[in-house]
N, C-alpha and C. Protein backbone atom coordinates (compact mmCIF):
# COMPACT_ATOMS: atom_id res chain seq x y z
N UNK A 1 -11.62 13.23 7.37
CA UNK A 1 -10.36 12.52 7.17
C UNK A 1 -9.22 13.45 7.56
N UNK A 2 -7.97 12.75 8.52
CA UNK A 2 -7.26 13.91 8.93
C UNK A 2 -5.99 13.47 8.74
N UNK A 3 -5.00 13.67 9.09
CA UNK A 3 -3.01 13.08 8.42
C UNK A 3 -2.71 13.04 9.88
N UNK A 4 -2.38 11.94 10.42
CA UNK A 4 -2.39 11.65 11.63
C UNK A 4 -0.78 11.65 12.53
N UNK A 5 -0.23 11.65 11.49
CA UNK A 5 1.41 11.76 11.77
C UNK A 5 1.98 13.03 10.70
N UNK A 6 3.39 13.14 11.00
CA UNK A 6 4.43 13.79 10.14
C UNK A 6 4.28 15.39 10.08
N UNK A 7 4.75 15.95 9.40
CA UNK A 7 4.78 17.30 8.58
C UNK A 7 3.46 17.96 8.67
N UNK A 8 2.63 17.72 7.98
CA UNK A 8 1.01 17.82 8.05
C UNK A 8 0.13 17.18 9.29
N UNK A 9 0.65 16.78 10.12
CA UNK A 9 -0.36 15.82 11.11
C UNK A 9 -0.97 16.80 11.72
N UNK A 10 -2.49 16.16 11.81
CA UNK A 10 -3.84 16.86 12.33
C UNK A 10 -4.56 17.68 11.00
N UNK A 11 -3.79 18.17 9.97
CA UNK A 11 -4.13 18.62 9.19
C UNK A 11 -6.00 18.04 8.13
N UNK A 12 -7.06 18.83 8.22
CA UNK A 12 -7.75 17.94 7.58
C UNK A 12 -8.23 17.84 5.83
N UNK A 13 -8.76 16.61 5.72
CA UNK A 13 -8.88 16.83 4.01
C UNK A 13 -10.15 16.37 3.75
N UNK A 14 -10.96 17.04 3.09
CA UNK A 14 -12.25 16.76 2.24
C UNK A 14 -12.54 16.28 1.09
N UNK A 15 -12.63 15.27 1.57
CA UNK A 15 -12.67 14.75 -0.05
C UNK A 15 -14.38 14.98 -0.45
N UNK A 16 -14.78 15.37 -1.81
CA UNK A 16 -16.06 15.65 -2.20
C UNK A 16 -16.77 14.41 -2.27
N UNK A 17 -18.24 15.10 -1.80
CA UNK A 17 -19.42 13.81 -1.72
C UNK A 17 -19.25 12.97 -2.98
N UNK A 18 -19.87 11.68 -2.99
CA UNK A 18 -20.33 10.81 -3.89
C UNK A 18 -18.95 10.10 -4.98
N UNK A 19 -17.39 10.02 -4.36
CA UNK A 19 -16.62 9.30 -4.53
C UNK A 19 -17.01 7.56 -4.06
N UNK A 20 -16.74 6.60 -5.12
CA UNK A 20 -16.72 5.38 -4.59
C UNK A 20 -16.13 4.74 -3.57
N UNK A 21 -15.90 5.44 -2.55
CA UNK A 21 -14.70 4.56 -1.41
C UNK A 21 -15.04 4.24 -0.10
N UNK A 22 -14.40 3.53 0.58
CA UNK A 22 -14.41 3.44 1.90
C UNK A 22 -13.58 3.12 2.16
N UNK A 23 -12.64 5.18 2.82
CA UNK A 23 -11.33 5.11 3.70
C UNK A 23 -11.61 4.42 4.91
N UNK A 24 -10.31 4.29 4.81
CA UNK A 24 -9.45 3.23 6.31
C UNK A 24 -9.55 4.02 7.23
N UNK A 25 -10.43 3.53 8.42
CA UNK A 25 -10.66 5.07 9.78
C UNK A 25 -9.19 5.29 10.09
N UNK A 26 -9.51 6.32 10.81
CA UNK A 26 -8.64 6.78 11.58
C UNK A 26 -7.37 5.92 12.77
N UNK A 27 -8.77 5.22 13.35
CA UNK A 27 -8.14 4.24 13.93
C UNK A 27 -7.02 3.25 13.46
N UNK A 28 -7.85 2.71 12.57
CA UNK A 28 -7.16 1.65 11.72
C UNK A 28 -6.01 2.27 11.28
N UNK A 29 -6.02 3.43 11.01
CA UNK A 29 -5.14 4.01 9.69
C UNK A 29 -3.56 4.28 11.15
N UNK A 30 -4.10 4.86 12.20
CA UNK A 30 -3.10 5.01 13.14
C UNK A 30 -2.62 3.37 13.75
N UNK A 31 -3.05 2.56 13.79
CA UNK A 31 -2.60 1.28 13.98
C UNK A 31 -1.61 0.91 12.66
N UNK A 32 -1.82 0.89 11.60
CA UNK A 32 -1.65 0.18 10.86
C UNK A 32 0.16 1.12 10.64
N UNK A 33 0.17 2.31 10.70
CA UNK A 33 1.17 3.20 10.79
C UNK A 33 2.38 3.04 12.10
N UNK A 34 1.43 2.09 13.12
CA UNK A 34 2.44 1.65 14.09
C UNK A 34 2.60 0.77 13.66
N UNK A 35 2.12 -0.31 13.07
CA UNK A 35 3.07 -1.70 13.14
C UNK A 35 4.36 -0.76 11.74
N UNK A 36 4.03 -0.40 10.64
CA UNK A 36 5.15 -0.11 10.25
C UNK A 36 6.23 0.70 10.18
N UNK A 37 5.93 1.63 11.57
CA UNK A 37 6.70 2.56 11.94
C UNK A 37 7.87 1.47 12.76
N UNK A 38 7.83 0.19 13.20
CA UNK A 38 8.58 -0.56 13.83
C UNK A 38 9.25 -1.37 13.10
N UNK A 39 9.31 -1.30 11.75
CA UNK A 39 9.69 -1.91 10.70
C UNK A 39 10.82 -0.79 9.76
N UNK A 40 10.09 0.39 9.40
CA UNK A 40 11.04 1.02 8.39
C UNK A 40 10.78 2.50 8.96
N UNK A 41 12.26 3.21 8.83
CA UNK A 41 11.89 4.43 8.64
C UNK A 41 11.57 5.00 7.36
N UNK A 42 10.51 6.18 7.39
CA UNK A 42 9.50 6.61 6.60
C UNK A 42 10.17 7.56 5.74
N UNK A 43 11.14 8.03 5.60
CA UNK A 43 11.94 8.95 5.15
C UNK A 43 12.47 8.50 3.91
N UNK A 44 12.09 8.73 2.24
CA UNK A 44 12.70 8.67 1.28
C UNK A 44 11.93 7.48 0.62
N UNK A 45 10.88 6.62 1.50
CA UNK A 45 10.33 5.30 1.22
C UNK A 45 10.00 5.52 -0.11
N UNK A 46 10.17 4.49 -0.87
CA UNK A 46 9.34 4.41 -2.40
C UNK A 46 7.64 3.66 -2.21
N UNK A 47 6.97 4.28 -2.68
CA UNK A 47 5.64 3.68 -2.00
C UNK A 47 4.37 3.50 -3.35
N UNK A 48 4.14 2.66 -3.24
CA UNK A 48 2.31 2.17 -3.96
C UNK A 48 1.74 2.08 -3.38
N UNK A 49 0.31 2.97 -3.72
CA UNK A 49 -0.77 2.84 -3.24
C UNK A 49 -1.92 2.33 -4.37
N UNK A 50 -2.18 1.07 -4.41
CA UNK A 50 -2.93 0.52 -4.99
C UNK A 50 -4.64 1.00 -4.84
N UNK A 51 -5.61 0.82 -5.71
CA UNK A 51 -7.01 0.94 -4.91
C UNK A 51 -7.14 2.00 -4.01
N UNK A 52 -5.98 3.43 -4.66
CA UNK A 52 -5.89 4.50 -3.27
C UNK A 52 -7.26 5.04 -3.20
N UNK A 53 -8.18 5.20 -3.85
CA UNK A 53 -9.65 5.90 -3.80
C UNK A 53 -9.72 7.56 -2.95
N UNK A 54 -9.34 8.09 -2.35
CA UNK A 54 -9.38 9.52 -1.25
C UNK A 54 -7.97 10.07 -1.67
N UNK A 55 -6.70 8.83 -1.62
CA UNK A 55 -5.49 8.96 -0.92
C UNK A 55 -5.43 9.06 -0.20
N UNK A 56 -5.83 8.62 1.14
CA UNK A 56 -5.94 9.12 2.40
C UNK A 56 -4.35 7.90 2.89
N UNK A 57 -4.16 6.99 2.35
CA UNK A 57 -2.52 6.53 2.71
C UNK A 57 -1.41 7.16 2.52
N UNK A 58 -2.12 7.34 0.93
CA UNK A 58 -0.65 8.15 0.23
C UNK A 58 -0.21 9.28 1.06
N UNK A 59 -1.16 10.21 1.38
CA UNK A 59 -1.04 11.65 1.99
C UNK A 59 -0.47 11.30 3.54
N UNK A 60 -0.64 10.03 4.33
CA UNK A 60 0.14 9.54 5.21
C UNK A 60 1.17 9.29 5.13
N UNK A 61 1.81 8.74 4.22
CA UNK A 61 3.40 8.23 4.09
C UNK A 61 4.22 9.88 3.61
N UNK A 62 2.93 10.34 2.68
CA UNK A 62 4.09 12.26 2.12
C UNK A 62 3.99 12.87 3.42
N UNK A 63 3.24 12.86 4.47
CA UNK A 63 3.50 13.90 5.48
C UNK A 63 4.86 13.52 6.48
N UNK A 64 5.13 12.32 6.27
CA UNK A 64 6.04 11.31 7.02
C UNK A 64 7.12 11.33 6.08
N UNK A 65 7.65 12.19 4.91
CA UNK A 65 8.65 12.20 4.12
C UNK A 65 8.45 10.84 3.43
N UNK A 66 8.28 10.08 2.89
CA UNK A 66 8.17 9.15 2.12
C UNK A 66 7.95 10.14 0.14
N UNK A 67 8.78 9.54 -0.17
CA UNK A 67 8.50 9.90 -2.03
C UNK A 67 9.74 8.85 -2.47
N UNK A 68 9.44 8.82 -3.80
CA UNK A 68 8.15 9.41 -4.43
C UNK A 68 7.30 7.98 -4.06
N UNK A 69 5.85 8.35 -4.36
CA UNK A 69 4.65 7.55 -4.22
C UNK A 69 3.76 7.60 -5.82
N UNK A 70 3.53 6.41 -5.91
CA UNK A 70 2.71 6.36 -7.06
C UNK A 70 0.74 5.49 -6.21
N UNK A 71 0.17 6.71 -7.05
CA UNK A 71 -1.25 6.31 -6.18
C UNK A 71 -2.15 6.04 -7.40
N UNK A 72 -2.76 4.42 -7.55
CA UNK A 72 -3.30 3.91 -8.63
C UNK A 72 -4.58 4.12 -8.24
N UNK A 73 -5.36 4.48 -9.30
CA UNK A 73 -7.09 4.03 -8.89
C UNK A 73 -7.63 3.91 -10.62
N UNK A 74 -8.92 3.10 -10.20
CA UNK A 74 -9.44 3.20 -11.56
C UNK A 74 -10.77 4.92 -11.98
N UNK A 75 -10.72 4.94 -10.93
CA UNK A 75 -12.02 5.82 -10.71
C UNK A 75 -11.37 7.53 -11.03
N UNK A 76 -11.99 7.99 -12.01
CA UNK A 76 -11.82 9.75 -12.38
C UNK A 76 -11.63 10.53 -11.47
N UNK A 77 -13.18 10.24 -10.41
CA UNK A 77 -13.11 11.53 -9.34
C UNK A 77 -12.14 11.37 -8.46
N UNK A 78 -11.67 10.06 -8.21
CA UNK A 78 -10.90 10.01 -7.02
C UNK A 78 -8.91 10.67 -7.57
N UNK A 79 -9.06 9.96 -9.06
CA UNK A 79 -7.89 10.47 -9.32
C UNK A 79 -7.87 11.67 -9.65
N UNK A 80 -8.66 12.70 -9.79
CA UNK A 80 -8.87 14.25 -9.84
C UNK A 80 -8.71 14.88 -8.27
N UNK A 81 -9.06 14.00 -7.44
CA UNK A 81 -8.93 14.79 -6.20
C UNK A 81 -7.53 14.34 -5.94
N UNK A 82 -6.98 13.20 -5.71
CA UNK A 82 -5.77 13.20 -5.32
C UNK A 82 -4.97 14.10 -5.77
N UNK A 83 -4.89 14.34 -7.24
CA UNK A 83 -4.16 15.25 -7.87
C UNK A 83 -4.17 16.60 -7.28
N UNK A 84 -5.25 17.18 -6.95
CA UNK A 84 -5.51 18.29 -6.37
C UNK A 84 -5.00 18.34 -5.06
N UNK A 85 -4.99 17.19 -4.36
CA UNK A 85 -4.68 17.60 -3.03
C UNK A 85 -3.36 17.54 -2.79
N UNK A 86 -2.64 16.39 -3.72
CA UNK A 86 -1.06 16.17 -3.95
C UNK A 86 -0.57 17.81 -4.35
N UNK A 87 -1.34 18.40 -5.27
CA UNK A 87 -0.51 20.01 -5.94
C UNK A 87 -0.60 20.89 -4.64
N UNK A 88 -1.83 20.86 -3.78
CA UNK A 88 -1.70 21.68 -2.78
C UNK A 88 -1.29 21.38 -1.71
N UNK A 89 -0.51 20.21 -1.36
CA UNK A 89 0.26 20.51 -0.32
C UNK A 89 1.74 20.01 -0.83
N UNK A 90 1.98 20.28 -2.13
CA UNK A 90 3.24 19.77 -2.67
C UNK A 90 3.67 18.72 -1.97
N UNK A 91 2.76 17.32 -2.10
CA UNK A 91 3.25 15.68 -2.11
C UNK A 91 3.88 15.34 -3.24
N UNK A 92 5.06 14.61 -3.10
CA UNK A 92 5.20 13.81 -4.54
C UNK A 92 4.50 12.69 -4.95
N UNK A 93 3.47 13.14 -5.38
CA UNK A 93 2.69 11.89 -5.64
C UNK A 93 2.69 12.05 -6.74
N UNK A 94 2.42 10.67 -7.62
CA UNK A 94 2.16 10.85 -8.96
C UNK A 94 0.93 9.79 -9.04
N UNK A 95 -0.23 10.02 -9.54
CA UNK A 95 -1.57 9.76 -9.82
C UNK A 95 -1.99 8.80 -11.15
N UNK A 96 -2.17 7.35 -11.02
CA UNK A 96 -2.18 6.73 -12.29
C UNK A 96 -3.84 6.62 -11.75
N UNK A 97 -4.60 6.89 -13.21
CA UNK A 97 -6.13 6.52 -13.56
C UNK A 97 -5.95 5.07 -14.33
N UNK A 98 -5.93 3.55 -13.86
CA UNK A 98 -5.45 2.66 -14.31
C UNK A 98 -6.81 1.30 -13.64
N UNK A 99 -7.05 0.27 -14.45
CA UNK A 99 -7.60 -0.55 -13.91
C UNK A 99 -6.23 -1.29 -13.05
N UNK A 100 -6.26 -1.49 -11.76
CA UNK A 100 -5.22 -1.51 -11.07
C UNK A 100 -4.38 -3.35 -11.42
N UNK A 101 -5.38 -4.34 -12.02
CA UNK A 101 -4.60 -5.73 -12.59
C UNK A 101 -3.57 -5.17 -13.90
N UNK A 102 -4.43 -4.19 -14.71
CA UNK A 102 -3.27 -4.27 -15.98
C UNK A 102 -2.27 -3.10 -15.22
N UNK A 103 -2.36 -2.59 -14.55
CA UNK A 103 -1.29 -1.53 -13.91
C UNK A 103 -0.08 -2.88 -13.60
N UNK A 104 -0.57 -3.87 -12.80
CA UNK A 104 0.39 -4.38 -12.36
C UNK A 104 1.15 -5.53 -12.78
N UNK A 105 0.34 -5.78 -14.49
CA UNK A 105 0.80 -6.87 -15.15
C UNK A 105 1.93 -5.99 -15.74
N UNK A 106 1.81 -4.51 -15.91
CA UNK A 106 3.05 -3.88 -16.84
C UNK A 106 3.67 -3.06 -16.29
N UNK A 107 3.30 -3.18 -14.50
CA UNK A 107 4.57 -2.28 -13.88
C UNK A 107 5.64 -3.15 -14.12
N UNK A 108 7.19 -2.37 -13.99
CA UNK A 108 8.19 -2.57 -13.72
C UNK A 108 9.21 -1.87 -12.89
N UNK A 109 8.18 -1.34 -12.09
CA UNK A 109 9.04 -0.55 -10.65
C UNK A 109 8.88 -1.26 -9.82
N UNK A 110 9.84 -1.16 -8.78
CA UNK A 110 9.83 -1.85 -7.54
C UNK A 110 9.83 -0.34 -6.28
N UNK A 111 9.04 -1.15 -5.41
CA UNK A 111 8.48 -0.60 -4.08
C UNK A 111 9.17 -0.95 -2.68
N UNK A 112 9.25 0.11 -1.62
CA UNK A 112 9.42 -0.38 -0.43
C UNK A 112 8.45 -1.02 0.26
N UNK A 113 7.50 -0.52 0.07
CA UNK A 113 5.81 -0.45 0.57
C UNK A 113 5.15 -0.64 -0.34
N UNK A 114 4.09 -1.66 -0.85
CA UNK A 114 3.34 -1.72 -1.40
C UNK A 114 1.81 -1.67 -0.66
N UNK A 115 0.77 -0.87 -0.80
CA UNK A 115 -0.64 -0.85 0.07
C UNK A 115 -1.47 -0.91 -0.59
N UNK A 116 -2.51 -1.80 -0.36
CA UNK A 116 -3.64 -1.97 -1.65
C UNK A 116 -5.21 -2.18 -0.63
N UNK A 117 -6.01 -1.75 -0.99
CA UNK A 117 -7.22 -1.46 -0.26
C UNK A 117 -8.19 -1.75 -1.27
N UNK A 118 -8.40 -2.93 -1.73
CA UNK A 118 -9.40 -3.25 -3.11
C UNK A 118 -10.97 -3.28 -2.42
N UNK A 119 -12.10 -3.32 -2.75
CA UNK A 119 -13.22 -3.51 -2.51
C UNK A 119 -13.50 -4.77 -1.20
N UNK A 120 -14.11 -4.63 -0.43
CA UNK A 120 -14.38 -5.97 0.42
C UNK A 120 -15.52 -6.92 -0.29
N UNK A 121 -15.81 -6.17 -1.05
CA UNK A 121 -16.47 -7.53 -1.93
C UNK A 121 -16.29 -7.91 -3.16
N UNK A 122 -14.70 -7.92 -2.99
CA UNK A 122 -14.08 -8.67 -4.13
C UNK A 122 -13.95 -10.45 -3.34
N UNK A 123 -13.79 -11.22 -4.27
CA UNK A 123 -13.69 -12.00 -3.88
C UNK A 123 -12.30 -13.13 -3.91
N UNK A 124 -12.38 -14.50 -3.01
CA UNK A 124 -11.49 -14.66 -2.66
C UNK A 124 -10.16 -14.59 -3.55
N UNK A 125 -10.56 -15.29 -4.99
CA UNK A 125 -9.69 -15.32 -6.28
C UNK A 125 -8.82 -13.78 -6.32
N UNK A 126 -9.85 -12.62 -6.66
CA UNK A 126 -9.68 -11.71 -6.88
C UNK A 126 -8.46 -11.46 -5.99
N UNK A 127 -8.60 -11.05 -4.59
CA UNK A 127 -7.75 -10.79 -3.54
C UNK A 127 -6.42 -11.77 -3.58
N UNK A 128 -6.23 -12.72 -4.00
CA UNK A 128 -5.07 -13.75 -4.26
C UNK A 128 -4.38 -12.99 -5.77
N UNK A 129 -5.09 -12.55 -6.48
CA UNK A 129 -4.31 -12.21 -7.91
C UNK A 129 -3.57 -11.28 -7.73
N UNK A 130 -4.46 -10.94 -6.92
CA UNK A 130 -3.43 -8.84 -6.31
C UNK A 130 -1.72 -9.72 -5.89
N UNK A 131 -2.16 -10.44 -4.86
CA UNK A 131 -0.90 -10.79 -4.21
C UNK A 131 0.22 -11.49 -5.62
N UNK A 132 -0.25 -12.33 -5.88
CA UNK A 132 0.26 -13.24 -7.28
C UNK A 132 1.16 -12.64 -7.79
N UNK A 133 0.34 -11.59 -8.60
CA UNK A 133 1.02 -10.40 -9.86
C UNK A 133 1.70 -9.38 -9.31
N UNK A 134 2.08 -9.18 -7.86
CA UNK A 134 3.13 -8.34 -7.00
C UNK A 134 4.21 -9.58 -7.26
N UNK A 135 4.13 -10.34 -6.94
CA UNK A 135 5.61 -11.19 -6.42
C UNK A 135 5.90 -11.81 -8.10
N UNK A 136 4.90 -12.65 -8.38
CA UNK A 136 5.21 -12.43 -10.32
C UNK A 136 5.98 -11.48 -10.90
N UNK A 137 5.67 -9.96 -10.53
CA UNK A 137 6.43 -9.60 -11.15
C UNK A 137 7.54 -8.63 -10.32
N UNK A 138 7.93 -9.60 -9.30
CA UNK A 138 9.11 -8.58 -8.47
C UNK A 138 8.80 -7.51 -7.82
N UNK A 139 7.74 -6.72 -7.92
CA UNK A 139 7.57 -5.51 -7.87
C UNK A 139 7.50 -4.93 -6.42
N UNK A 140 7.99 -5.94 -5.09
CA UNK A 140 8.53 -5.62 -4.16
C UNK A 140 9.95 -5.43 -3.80
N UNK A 141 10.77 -4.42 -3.26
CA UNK A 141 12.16 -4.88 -3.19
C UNK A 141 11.99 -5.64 -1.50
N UNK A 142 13.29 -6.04 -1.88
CA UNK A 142 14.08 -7.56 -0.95
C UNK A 142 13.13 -7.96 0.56
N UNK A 143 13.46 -6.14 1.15
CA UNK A 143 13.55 -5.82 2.60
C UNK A 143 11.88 -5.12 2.40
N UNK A 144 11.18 -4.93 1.72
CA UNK A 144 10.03 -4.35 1.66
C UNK A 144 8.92 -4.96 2.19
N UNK A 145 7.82 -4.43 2.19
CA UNK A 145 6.38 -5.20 2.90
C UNK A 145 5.65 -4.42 2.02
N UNK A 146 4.13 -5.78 1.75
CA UNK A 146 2.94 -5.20 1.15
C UNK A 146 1.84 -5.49 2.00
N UNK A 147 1.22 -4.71 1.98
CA UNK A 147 0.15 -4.69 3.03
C UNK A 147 -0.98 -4.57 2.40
N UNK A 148 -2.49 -5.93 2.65
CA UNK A 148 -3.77 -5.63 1.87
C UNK A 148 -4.56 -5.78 2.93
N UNK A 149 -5.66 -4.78 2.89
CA UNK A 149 -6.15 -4.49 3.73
C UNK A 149 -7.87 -5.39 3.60
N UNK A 150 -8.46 -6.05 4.19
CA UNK A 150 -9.58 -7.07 3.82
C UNK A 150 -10.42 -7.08 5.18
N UNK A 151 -11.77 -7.93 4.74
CA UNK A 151 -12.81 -7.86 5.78
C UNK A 151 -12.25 -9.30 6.42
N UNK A 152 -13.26 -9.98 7.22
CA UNK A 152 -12.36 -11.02 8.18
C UNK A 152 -13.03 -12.17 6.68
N UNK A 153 -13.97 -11.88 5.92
CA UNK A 153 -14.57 -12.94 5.61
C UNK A 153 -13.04 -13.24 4.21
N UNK A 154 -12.17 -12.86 3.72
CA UNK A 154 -11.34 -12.82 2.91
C UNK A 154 -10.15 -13.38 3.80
N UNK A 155 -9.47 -14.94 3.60
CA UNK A 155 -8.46 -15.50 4.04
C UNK A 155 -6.84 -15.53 2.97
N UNK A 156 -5.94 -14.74 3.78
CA UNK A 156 -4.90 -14.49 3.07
C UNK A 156 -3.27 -15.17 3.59
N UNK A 157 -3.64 -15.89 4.61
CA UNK A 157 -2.80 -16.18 5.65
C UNK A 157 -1.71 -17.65 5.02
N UNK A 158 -2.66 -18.78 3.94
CA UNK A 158 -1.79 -19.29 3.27
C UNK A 158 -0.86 -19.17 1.88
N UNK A 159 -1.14 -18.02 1.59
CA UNK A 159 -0.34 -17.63 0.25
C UNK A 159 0.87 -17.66 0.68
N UNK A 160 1.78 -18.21 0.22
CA UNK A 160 3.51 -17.44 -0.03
C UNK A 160 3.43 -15.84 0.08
N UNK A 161 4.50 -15.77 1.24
CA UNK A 161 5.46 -14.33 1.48
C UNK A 161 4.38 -13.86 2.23
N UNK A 162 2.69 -14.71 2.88
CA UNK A 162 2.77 -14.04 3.83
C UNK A 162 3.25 -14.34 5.31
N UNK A 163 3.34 -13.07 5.84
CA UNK A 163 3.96 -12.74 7.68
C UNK A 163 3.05 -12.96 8.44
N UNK A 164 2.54 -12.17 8.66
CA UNK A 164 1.40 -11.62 9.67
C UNK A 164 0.44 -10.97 9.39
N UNK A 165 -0.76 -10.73 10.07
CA UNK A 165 -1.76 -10.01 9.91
C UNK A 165 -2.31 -9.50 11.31
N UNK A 166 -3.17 -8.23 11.32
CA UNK A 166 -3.63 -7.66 12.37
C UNK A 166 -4.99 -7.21 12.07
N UNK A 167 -5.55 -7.28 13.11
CA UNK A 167 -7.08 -6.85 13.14
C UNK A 167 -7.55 -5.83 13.85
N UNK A 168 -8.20 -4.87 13.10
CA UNK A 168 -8.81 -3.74 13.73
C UNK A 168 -9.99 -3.31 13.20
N UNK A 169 -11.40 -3.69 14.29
CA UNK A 169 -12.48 -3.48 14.27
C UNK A 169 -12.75 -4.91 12.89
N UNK A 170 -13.70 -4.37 11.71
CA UNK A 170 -14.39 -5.04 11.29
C UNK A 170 -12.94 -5.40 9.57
N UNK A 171 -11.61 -4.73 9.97
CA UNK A 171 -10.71 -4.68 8.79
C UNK A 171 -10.06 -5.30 9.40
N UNK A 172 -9.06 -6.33 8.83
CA UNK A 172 -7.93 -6.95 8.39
C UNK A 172 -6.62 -6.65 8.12
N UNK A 173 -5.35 -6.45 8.46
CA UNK A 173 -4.61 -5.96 7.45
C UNK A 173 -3.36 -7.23 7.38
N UNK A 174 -2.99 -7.64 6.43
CA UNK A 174 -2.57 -9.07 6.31
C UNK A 174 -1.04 -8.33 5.34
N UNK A 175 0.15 -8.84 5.96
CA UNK A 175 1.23 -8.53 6.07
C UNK A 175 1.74 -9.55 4.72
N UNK A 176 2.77 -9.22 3.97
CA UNK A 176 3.79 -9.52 3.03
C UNK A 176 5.15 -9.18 3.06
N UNK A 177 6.01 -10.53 2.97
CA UNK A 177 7.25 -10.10 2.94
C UNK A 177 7.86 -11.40 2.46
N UNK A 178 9.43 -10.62 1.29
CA UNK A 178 10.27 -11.71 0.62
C UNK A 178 10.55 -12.33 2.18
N UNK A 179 10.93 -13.77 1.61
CA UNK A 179 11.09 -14.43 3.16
C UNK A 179 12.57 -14.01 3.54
N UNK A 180 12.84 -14.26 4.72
CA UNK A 180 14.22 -13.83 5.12
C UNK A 180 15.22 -15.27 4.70
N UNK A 181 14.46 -16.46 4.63
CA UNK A 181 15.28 -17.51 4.46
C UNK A 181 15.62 -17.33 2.69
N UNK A 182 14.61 -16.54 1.88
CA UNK A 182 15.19 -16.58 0.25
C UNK A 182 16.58 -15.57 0.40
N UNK A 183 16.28 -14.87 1.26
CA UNK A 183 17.46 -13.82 0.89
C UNK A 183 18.73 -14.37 1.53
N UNK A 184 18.27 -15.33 2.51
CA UNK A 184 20.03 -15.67 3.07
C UNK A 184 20.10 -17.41 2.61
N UNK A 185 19.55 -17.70 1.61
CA UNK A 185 20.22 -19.03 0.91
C UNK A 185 20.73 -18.13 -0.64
N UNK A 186 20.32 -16.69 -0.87
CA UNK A 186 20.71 -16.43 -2.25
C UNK A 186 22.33 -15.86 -2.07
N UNK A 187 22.05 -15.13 -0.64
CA UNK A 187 23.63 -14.88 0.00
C UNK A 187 24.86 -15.48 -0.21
N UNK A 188 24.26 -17.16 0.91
CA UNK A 188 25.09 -18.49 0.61
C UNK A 188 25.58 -18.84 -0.67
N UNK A 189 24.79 -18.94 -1.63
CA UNK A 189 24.96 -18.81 -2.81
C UNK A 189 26.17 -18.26 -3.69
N UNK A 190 25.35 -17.06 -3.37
CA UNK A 190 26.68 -16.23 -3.82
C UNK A 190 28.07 -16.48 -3.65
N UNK A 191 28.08 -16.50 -2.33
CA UNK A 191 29.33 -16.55 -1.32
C UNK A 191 29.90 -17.72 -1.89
N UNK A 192 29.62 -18.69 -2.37
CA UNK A 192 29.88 -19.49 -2.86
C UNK A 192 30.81 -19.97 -4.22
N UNK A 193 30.15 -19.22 -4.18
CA UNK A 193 30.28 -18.99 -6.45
C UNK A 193 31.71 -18.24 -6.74
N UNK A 194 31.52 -17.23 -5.11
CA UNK A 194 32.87 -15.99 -5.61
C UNK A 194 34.42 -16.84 -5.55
């Protein structure tokens, strides 16, 4: 696993045998960094990493100046290594050991970026709740995008707030965003009222 952009790019990281995960290749991980390099600059971003398992995102957005980042997982080893790898290359990351639904029934932060990489064999329900309990509870700001990353057999394309999606190899990555028409009838609105 290597940091493919920023500060650290090329740099590599080991994560120890017999963690539950399966990082986002390389490939994918450099695609997925262009579509949102054409969207936001990376500098100061507030960022979630949902289902981070390695951190291998999180440690993408800190080499690219992005903080602070909060990186959720349910799993010990994975949140022991992030921690470790966040102290040694001084990322601001901060590391929640959390089953990642009640994380997000009682967050109350809001994100530029939200990224979530849940199991591919969760199923369809499952993958819809993730989305649900983000916009339920605000926890995107206005101009922000969430991005979930899925196999082709997981359809995400009719939920509300989503954009787009892109495909690379046998992954998915299916795009979120407040619509541009909520934000310019709340405008009107306003403009209105004053």
């Amino acid at each position: 696993m290597r940091i493919i952009s920023g500060k650290y790019k090329g740099r590599r990281i080991s994560p120890p045998k017999g963690l539950p995960v399966r990082p986002t290749t390389d490939m994918s991980k450099e695609a997925l960094f262009n579509v949102l390099n054409n969207h936001f600059n990376f500098e100061g971003l507030k960022i979630l990493d949902l289902f981070a398992g390695t951190g291998n995102i999180s440690y993408e957005f800190a080499s690219r100046g992005s903080s602070p980042i909060t990186s959720v997982d349910g799993d010990f080893g994975c949140v022991k290594f992030i921690k470790q790898t966040a102290a040694e290359y001084d990322f601001n990351i901060a590391v929640t050991k959390s089953d990642i639904f009640k994380f997000l029934e009682r967050n109350n932060a809001t994100y530029d970026i939200i990224f979530a990489d849940p199991p591919y064999n969760f199923d369809q329900a499952t993958f819809e709740k993730i989305v649900l309990l983000i916009f339920a509870n605000n926890s995107l700001n206005d101009d922000g995008m969430m991005v979930i990353e899925h196999s082709k057999y997981t359809k995400l394309d009719h939920l509300t707030h989503f954009s787009f999606k892109k495909t690379y190899g046998g992954s998915i990555f299916s795009f979120f965003e407040i619509e541009k028409g909520e934000q310019e009838i709340d405008e009107e609105t306003d403009g209105e009222e004053e």
